[in-house]
Protein backbone atom coordinates (compact mmCIF):
# COMPACT_ATOMS: atom_id res chain seq x y z
CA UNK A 1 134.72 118.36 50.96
CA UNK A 2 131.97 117.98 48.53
CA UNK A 3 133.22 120.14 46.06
CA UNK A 4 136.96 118.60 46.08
CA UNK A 5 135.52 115.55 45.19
CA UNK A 6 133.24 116.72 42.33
CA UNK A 7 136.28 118.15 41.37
CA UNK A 8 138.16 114.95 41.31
CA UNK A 9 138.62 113.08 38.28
CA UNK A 10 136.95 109.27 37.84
CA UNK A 11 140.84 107.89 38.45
CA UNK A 12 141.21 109.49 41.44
CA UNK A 13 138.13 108.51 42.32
CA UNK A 14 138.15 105.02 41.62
CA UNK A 15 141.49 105.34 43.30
CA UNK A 16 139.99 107.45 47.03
CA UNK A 17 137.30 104.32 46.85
CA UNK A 18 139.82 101.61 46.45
CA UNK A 19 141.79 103.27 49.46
CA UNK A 20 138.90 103.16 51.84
CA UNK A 21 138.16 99.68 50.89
CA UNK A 22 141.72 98.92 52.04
CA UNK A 23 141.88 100.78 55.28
CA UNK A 24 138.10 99.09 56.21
CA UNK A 25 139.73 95.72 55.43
CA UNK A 26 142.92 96.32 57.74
CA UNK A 27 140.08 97.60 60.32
CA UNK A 28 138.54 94.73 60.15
CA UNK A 29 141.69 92.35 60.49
CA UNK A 30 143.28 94.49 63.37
CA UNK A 31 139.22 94.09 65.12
CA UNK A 32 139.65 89.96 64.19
CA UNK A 33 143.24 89.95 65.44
CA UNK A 34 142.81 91.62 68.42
CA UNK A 35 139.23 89.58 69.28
CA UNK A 36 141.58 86.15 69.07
CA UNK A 37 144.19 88.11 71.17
CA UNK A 38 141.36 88.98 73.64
CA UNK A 39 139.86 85.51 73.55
CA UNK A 40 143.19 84.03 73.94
CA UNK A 41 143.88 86.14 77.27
CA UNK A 42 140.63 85.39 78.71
CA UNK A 43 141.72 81.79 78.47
CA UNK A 44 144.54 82.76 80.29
CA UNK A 45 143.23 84.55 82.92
CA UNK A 46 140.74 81.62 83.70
CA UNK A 47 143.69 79.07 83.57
CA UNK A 48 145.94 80.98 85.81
CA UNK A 49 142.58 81.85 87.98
CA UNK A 50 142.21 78.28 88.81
CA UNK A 51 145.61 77.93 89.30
CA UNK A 52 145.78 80.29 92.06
CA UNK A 53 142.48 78.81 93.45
CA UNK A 54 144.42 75.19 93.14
CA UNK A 55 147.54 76.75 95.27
CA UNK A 56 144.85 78.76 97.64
CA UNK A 57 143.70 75.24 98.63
CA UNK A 58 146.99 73.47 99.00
CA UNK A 59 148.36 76.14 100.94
CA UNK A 60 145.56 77.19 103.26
CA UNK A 61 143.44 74.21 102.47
CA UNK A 62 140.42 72.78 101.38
CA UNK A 63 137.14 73.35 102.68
CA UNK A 64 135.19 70.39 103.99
CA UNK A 65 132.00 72.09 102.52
CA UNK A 66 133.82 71.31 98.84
CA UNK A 67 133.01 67.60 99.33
CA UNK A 68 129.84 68.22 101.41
CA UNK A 69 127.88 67.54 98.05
CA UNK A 70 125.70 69.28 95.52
CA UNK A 71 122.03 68.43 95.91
CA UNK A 72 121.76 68.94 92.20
CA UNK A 73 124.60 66.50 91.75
CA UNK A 74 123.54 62.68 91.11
CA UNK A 75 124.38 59.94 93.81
CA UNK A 76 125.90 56.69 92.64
CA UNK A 77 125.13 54.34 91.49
CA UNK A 78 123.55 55.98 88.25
CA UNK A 79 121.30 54.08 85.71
CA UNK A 80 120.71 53.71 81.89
CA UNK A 81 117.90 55.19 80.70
CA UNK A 82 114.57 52.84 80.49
CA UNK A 83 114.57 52.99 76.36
CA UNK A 84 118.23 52.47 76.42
CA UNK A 85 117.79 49.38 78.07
CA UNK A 86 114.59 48.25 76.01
CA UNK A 87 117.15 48.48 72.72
CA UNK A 88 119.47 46.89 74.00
CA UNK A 89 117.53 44.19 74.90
CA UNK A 90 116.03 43.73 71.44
CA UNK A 91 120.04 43.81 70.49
CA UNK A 92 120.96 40.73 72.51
CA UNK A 93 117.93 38.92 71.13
CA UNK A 94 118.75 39.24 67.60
CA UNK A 95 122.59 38.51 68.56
CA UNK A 96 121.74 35.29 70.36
CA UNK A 97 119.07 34.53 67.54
CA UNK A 98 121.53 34.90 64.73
CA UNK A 99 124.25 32.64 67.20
CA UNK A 100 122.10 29.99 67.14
CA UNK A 101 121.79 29.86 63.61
CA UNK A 102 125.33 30.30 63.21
CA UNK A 103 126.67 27.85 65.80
CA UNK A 104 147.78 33.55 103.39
CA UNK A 105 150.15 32.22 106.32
CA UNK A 106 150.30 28.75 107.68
CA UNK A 107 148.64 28.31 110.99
CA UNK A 108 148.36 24.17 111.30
CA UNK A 109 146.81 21.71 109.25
CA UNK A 110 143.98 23.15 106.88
CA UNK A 111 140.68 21.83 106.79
CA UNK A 112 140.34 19.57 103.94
CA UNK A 113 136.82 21.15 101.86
CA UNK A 114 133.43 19.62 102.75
CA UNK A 115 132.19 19.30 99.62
CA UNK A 116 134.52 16.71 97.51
CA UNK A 117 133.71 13.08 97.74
CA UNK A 118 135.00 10.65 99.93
CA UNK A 119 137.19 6.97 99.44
CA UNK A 120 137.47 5.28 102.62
CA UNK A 121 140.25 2.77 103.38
CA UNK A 122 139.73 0.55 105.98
CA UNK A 123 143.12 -0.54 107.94
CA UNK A 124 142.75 -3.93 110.23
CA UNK A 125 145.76 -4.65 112.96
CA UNK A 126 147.45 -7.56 111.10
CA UNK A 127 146.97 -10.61 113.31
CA UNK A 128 144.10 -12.86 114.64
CA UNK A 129 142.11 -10.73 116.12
CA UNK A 130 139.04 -12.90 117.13
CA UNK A 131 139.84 -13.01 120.74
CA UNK A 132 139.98 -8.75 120.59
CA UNK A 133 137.45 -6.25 120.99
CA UNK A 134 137.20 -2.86 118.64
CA UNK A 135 137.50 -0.08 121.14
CA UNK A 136 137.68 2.86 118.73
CA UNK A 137 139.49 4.03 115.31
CA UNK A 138 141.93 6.73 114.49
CA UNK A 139 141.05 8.69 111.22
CA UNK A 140 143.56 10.13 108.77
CA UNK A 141 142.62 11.77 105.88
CA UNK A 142 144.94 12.96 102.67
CA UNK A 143 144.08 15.12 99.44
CA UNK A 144 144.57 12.78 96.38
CA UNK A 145 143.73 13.12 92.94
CA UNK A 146 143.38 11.22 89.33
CA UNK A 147 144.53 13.08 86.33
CA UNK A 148 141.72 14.64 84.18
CA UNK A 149 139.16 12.08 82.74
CA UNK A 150 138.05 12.32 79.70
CA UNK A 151 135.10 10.21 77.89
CA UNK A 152 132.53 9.70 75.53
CA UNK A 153 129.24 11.14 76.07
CA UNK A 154 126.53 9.23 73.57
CA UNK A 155 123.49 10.54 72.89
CA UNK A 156 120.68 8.06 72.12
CA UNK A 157 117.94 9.16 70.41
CA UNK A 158 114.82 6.78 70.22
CA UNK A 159 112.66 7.14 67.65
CA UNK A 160 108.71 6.33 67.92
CA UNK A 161 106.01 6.03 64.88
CA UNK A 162 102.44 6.36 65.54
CA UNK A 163 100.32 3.12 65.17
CA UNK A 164 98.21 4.69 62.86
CA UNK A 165 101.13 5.35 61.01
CA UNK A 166 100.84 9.48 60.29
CA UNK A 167 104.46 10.30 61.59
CA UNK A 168 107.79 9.63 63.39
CA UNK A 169 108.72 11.81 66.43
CA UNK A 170 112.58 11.47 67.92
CA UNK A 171 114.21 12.32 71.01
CA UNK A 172 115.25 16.45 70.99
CA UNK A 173 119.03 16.78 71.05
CA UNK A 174 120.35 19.17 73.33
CA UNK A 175 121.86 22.52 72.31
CA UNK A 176 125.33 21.97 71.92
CA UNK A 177 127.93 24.22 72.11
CA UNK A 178 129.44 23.39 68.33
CA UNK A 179 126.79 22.04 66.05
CA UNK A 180 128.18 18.74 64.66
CA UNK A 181 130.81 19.29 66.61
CA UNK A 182 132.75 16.91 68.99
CA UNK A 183 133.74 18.73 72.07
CA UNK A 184 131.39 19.31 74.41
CA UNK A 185 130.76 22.44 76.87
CA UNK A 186 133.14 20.89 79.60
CA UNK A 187 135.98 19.86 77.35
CA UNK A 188 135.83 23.65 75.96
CA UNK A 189 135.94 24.50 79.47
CA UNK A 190 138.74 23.30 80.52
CA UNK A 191 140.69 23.96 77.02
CA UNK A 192 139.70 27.82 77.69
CA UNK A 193 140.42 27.88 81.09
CA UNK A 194 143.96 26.23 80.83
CA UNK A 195 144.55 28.36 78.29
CA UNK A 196 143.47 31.71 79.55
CA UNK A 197 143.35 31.60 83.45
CA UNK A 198 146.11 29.02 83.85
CA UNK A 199 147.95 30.57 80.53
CA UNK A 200 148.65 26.75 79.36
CA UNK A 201 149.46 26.90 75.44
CA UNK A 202 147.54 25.34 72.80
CA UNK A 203 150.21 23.19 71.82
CA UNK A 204 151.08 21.93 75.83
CA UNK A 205 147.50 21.08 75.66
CA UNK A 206 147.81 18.75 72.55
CA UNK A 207 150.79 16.85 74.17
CA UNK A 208 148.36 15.90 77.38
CA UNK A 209 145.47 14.64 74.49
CA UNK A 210 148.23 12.77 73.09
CA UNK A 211 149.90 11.08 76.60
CA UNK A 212 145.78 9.75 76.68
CA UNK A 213 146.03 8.54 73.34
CA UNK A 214 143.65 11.17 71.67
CA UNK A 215 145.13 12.42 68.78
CA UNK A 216 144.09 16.19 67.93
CA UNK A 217 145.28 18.22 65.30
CA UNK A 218 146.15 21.95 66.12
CA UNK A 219 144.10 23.34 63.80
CA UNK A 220 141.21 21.66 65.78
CA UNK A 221 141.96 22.93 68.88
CA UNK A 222 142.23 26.30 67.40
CA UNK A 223 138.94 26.03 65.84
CA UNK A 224 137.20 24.90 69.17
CA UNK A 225 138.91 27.91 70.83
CA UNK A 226 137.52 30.45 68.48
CA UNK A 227 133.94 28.40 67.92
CA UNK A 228 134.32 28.31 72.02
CA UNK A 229 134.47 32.37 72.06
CA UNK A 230 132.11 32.94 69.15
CA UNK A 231 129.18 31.95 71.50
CA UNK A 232 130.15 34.10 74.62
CA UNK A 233 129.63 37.25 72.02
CA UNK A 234 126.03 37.65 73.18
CA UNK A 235 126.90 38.22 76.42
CA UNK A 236 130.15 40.18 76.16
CA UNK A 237 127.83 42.95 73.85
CA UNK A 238 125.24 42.79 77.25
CA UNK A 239 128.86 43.30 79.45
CA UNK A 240 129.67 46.39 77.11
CA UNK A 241 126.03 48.19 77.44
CA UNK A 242 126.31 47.81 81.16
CA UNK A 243 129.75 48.84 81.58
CA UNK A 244 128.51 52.13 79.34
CA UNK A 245 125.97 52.78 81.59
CA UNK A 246 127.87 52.69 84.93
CA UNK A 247 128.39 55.99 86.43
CA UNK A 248 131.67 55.59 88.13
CA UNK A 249 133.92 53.99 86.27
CA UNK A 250 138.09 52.72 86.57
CA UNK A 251 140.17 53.24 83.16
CA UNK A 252 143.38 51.78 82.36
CA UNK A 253 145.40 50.18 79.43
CA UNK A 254 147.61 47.27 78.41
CA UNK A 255 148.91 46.43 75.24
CA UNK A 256 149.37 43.04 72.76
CA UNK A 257 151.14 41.97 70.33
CA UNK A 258 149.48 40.98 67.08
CA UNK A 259 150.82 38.95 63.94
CA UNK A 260 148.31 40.51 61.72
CA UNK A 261 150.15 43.55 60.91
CA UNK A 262 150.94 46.32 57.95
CA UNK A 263 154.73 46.49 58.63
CA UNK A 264 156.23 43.28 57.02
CA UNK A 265 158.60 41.51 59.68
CA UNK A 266 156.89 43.17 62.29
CA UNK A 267 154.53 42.55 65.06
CA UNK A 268 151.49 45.07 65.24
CA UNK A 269 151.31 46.91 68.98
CA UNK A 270 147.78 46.57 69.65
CA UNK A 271 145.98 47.78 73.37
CA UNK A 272 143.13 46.34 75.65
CA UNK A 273 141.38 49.25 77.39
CA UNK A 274 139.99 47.81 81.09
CA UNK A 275 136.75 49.24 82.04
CA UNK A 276 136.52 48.49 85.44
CA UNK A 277 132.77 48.99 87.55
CA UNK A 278 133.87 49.32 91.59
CA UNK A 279 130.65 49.28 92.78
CA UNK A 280 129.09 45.66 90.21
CA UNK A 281 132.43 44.31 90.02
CA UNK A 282 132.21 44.23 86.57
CA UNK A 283 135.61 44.26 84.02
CA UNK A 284 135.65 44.85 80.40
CA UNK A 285 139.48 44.39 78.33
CA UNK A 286 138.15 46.41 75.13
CA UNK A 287 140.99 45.26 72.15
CA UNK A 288 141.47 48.19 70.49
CA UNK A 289 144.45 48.14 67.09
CA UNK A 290 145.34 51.79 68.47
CA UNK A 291 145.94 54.04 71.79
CA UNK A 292 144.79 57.00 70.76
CA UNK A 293 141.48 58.76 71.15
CA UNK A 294 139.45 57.24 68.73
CA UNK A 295 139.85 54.10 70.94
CA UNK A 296 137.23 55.28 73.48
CA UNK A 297 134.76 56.45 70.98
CA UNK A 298 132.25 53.00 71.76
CA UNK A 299 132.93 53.13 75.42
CA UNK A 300 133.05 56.49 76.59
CA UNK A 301 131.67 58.73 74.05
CA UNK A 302 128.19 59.38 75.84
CA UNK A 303 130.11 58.64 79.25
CA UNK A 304 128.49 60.68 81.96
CA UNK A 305 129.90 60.37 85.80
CA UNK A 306 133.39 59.92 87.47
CA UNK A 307 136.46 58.54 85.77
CA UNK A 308 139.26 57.67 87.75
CA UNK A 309 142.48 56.93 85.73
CA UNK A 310 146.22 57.40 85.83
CA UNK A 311 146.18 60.53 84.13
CA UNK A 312 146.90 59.74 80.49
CA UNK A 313 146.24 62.24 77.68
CA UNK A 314 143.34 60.74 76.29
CA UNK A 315 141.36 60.47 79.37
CA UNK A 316 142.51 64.01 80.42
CA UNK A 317 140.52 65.64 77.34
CA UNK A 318 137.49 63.50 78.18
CA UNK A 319 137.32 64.59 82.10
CA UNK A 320 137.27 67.92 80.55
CA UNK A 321 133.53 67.37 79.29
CA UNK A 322 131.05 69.22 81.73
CA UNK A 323 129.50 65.78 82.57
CA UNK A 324 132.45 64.42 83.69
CA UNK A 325 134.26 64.41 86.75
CA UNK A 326 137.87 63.10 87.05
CA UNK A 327 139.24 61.26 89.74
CA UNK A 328 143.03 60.84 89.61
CA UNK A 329 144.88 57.70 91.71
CA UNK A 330 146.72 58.04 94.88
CA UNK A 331 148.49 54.88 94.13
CA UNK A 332 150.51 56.68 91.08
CA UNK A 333 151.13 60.04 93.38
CA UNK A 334 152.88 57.29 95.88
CA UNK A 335 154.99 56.14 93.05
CA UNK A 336 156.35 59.03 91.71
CA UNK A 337 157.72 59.49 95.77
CA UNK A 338 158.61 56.34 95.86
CA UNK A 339 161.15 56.71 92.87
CA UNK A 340 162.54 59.76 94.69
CA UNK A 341 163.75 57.91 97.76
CA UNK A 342 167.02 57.49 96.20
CA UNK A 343 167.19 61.31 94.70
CA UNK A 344 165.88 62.76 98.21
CA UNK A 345 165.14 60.04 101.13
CA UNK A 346 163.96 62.89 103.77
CA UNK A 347 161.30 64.46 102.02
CA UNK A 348 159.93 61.49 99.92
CA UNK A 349 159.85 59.91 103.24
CA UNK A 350 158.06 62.62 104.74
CA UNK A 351 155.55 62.64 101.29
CA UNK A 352 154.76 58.35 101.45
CA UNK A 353 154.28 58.67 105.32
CA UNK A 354 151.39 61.18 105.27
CA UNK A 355 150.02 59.17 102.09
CA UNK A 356 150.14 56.28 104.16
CA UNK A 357 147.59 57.83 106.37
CA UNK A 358 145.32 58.63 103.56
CA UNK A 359 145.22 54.91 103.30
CA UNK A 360 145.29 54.21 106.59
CA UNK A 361 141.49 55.72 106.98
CA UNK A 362 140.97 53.70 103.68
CA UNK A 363 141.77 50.13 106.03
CA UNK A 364 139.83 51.58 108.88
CA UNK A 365 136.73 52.10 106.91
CA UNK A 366 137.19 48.54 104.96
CA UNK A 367 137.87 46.74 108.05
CA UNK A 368 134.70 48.64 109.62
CA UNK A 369 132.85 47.57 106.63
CA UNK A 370 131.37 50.74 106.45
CA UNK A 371 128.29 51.89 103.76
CA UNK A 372 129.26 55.08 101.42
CA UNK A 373 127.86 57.40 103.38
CA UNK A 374 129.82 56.84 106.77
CA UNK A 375 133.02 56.24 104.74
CA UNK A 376 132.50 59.75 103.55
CA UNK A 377 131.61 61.12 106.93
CA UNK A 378 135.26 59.22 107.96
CA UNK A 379 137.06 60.55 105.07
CA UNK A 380 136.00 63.94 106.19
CA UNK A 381 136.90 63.97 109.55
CA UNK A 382 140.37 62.30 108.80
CA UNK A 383 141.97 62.09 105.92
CA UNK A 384 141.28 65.48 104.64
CA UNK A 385 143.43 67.01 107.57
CA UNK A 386 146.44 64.83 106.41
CA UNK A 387 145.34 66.21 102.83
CA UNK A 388 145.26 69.62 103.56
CA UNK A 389 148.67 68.90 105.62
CA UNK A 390 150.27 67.38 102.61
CA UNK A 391 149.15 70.04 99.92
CA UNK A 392 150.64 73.08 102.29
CA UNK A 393 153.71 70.83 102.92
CA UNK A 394 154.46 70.53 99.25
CA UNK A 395 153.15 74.75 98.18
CA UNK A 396 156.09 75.05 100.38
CA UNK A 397 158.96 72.93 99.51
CA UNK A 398 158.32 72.25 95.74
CA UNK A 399 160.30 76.06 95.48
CA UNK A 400 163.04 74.39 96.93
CA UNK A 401 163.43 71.50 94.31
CA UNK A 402 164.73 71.20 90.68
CA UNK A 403 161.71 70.71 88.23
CA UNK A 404 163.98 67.80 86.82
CA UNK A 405 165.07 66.07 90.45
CA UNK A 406 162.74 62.97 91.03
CA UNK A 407 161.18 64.78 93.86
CA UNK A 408 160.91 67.97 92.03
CA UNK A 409 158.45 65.77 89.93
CA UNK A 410 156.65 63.90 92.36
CA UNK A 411 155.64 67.25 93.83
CA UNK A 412 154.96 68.79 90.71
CA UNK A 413 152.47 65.43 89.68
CA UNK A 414 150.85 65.69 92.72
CA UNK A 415 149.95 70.05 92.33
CA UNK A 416 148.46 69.09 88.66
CA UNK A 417 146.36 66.58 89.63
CA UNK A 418 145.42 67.78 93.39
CA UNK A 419 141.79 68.79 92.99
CA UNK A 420 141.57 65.28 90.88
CA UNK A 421 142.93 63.14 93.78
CA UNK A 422 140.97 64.87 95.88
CA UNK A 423 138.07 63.76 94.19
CA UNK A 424 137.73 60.72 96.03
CA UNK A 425 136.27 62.78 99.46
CA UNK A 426 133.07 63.65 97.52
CA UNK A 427 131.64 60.12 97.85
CA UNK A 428 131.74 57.35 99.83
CA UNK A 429 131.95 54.99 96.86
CA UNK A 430 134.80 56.12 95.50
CA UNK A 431 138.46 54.52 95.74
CA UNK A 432 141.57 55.90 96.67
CA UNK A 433 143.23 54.20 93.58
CA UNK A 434 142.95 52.31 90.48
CA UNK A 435 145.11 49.35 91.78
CA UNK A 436 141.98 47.15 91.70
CA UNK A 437 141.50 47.51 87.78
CA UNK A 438 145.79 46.99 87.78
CA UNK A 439 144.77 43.57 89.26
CA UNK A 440 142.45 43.00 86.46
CA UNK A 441 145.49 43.65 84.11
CA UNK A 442 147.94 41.34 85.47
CA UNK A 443 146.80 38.10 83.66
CA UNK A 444 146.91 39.70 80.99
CA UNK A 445 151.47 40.34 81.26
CA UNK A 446 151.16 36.78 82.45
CA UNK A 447 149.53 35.32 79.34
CA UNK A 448 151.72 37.96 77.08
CA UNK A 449 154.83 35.80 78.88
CA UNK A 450 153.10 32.31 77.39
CA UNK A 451 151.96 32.80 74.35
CA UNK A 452 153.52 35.93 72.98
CA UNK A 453 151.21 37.23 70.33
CA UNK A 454 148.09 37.05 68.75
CA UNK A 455 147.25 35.86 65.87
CA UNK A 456 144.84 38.31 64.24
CA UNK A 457 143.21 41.86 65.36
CA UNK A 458 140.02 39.50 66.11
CA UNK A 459 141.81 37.11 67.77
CA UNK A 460 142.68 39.31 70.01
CA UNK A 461 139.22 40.76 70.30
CA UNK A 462 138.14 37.45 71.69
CA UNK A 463 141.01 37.24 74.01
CA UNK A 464 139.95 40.37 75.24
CA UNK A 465 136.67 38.87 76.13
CA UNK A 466 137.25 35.71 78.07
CA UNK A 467 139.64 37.97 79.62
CA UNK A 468 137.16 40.00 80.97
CA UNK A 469 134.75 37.24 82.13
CA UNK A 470 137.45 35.55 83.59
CA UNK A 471 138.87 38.79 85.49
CA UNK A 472 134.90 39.26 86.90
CA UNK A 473 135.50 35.77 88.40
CA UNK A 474 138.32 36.31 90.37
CA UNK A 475 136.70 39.75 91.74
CA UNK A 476 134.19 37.62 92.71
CA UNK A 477 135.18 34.40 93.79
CA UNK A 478 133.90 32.41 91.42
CA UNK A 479 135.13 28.98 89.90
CA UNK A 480 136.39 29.93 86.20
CA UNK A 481 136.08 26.33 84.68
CA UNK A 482 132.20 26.26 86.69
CA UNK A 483 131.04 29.39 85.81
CA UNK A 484 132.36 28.92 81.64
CA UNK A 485 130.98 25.42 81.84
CA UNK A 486 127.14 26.45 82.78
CA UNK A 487 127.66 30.04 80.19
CA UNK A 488 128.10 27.43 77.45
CA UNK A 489 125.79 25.09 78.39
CA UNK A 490 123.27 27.80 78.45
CA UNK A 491 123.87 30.83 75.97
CA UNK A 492 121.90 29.46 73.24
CA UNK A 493 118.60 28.61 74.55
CA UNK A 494 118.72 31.64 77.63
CA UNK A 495 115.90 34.07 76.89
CA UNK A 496 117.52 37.40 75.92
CA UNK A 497 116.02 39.33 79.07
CA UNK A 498 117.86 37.05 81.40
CA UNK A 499 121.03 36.74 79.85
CA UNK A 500 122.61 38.80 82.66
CA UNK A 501 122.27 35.80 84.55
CA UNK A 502 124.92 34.44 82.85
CA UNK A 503 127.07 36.94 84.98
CA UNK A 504 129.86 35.11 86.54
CA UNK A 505 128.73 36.77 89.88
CA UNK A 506 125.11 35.99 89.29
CA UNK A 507 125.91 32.05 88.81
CA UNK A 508 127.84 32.19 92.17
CA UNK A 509 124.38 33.72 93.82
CA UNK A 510 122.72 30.16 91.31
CA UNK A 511 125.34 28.04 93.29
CA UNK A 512 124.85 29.19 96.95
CA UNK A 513 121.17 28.35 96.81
């Protein structure tokens, strides 16, 4: 072989050289082709692994040692981390600093509440009753009211000079919601509350002013709304951070229309995300201009924990992170049955009557009041038999059904999601459904019914936040107009480390005492 080469000229050498280039380079790209092939197989193979370990468990069922619990695995509720906490902290402190600087059925007559004052009206028998003894009263009492009153508050401020004449000192002026402003924090109150929680218009507002002869121009009102909302900011960026650091969270989102928008004649479609905390009763409406991915990036980039949603894309991708563990929402499952009632009454029927026991156990355990760990223990022992009785019940008909037949895609919704809505059995503190976080949404449609639009993407950013305040309220009980009153009244001069006392939930606790 040596020798035929030596006797080779340099062409055909060149030439030999040029040719085993070529066939090392197509070696190479057949051993790059084939590695993607391979890598793209294995992909397969793991995909349609868990696929048969998905129909293993809906057709023989699931093993109660799945939901039995990982001792390596974290037990809600989870915490931020101690320097997290410490920056954040130093956040809210500059924020507030840099405010400051800125500026149910009828059964009979109800009880009429203890707490509101009293008018009594005495009634005398008509006549001379001299000659008559009292021998008792009968007492009947009503509900009135007197429209909203509003007044002047005047603020007097004395001012003393020393006898010895080295200085003047005056009365301090309390923080006020709008420097030099002339609403104070109860009129803002009851503007924001009306307007938000009761969805009454800006401009219905203006014709009550002007029925009490107090003339206010739009563009006021406007401005108090948005000066109003400016000083809740502190709090809503201490709302965010603790939302972040929950470890179970509800996801969901609703959209608005904005003015402000890049298409002329148009409205912009802009999106609240709801962040909802179960277990703090916390809500958070993020306003986001978009629905896509990028959305989350602030809330649930670093998100660690269980996410229950309906399933959309964007929160599919992130319950694929290792740290995350997604929880899908029986209350959508019963939907998509629901809608096949009409296409196939038997076996929807058969479908929403064993989900109805699945949330049967759910009212036995609330009604029992039960902590996390015996709802678990309950979940266990009874709902997942009806589980595992409803996952072999559709392995077996869904091969009867059209994929495009309502109930061919209830069935098929419930098999893609079924280790996710299954999720729930692993902890106590988990809910069946997101229909607590659709609650949260609901003012939201009602207020998009009143006043439409927004005006601008930051607009709509503040909406987002009274929103959320407001929602927390109702979770828990509290008095809207109360609770906004007192946040006002004391945002600006709160030290930062107790700001979370400004909590809607944690003013009811100031209340009760």
């Amino acid at each position: 072989m040596d020798m035929a080469l030596e006797n080779l000229s340099k062409e055909n050498l060149i030439a030999l050289l040029k040719e085993k280039d070529t066939s090392i380079e197509r070696r190479d790209a057949a051993i790059e082709s084939y590695q993607k092939i391979n890598s793209s197989l294995q992909e397969e193979v793991d995909y349609l692994k868990q696929q048969v370990e998905l129909f293993k468990r809906m057709q023989f069922g699931q093993k109660r040692e799945r939901f039995e619990g990982d001792p390596a695995q974290g037990v809600l509720p989870f915490e931020a981390p101690a320097e997290e906490v410490a920056l954040q902290e130093e956040t809210i402190k500059e924020q507030i600093t840099y405010t400051r600087k800125r500026q149910s059925a009828h059964k009979g007559r109800a009880a009429l509440p203890a707490h509101l004052p009293v008018e009594e009206v005495e009634i005398y028998p008509q006549g001379d009753l001299s000659e008559m003894v009292c021998i008792g009263k009968e007492v009947t009492e009503e509900l009135e009211c007197e429209p909203a009153r509003f007044f002047i508050r005047r603020y007097i401020r004395y001012k003393y000079a020393a006898k010895s004449g080295e200085g003047v000192t005056t009365g301090e002026l309390p923080e006020r919601v709008i420097d030099k402003g002339i609403p104070g924090a109860g009129l803002l109150a009851m503007i924001l509350t009306d307007k938000y929680v009761d969805h009454l218009p800006l401009y219905r507002q203006k014709q009550r002013f002007a029925r009490e002869n107090i003339p206010i121009a739009s563009s006021t009102l406007e401005g108090w709304v948005k000066q109003g909302l400016e000083r809740l900011e502190p709090l809503f960026e201490q709302l965010k951070f603790d939302i972040k650091a929950k470890g179970y969270l509800q996801v969901d989102e609703t959209t608005i229309k904005v003015l402000e928008s890049d298409k002329k004649g148009a409205c912009h479609l802009g999106w609240y995300w709801v962040y909802h905390a179960p277990l703090d009763g916390l809500v958070l409406m993020d306003y986001q201009p978009t629905r896509g991915a990028v959305a989350t990036k602030e809330m649930l980039a670093h998100f660690k924990g269980y996410l229950q949603s309906d399933g959309y894309g964007v929160y599919e991708k992130i319950g694929q992170r290792p740290e995350v563990i997604p929880v899908a929402c029986w209350a959508h499952a019963r939907r998509e049955f629901e809608r096949a009632l009409e296409n196939d009454k038997v076996r929807a029927a058969k479908a929403l009557e064993l989900i109805q026991q699945l949330y049967a156990v759910e009212r036995k355990a609330k009604e029992a009041q039960l902590p996390a760990d015996q709802r678990k223990q309950l979940r266990l022992d009874e709902a997942l038999p009806v589980l595992n009785e409803l996952g072999k019940w559709i392995f077996a008909e869904v091969k009867n059904t059209l994929p495009k037949s309502q109930i061919g895609k209830a069935m098929r919704y419930a098999m893609a999601r079924w280790d996710k809505l299954s999720v729930y059995l692993q902890d106590g503190s988990l809910q069946i459904d997101n229909n607590a976080i659709e609650n949260a949404i609901r003012p939201i449609a009602l207020g998009r019914k009143n006043f439409l639009f927004a005006g601008t993407h930051e607009a709509a950013a503040r909406a987002g936040m009274i929103y959320s305040f407001f929602a927390i309220c109702k979770k828990n009980e509290v008095n809207p107009f109360g609770w906004l009153k007192y946040a006002l009244e004391n945002i600006m001069t709160i030290n930062h480390k107790n700001i979370r006392d400004l909590y809607p939930q944690n003013f009811k606790k100031l209340t009760e005492l």
